[in-house]
C-alpha atoms as a PDB file:
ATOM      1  CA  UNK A   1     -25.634 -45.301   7.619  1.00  0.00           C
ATOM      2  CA  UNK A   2     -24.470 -44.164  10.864  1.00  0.00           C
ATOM      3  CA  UNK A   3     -26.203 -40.513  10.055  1.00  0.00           C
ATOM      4  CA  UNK A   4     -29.066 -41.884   9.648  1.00  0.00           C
ATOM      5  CA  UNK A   5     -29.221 -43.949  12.677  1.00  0.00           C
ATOM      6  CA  UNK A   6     -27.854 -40.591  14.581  1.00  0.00           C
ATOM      7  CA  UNK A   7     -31.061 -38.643  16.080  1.00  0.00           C
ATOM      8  CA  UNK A   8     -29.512 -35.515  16.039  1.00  0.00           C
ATOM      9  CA  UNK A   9     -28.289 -35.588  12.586  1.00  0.00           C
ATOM     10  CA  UNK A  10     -31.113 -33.365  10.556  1.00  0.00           C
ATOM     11  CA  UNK A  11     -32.621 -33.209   6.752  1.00  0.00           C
ATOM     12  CA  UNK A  12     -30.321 -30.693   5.713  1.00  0.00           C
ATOM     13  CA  UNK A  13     -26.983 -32.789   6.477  1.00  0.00           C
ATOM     14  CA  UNK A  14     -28.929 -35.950   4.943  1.00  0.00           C
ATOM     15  CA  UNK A  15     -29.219 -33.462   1.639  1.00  0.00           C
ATOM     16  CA  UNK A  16     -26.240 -31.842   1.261  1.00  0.00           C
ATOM     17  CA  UNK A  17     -24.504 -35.207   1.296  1.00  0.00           C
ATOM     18  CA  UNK A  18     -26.666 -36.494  -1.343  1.00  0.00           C
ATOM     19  CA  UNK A  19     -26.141 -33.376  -3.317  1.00  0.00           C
ATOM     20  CA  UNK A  20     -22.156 -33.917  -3.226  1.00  0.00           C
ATOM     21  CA  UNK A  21     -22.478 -37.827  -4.020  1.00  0.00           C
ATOM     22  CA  UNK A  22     -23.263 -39.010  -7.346  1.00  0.00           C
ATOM     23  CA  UNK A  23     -23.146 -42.281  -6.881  1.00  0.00           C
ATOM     24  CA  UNK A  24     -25.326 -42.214  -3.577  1.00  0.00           C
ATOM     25  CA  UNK A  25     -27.897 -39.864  -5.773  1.00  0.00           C
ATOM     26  CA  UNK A  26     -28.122 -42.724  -8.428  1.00  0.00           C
ATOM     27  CA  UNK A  27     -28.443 -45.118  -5.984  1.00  0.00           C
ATOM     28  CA  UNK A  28     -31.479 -43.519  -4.570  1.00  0.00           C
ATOM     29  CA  UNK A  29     -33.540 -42.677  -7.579  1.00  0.00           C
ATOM     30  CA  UNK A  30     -32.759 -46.420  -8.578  1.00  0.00           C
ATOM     31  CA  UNK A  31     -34.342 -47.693  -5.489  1.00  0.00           C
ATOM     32  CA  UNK A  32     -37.233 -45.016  -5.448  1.00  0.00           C
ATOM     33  CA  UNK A  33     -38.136 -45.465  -8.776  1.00  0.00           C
ATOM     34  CA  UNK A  34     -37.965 -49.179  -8.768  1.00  0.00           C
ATOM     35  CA  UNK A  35     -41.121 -51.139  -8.369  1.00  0.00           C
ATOM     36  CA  UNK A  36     -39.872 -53.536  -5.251  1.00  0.00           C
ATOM     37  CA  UNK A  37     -39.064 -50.123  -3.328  1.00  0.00           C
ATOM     38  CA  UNK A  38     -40.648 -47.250  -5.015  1.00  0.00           C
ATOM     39  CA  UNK A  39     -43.170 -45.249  -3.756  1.00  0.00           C
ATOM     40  CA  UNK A  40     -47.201 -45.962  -4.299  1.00  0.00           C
ATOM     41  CA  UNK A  41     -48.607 -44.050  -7.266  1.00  0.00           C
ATOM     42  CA  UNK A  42     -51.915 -43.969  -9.225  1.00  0.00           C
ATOM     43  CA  UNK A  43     -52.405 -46.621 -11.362  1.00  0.00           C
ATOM     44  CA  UNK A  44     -53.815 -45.078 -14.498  1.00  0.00           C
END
């Protein structure tokens, strides 16, 4: 949390900590894929 609140800190710091973390990584894809916080898509 602190990185991200840290204007200097960049994309690739952001991804190469989610790359070493698998339990961050899972974290994320729950909450992007979920339909509360997940991204808008086509409806099809």
């Amino acid at each position: 949390m602190t990185l991200l609140n840290d204007p200097d800190c960049g994309m690739s710091v952001l991804s190469d900590i989610i790359r070493h973390e698998p339990a961050l990584t899972v974290n994320l894809l729950k909450l992007a894929n979920s339909a509360y916080f997940g991204l808008p898509g086509k409806n099809e």
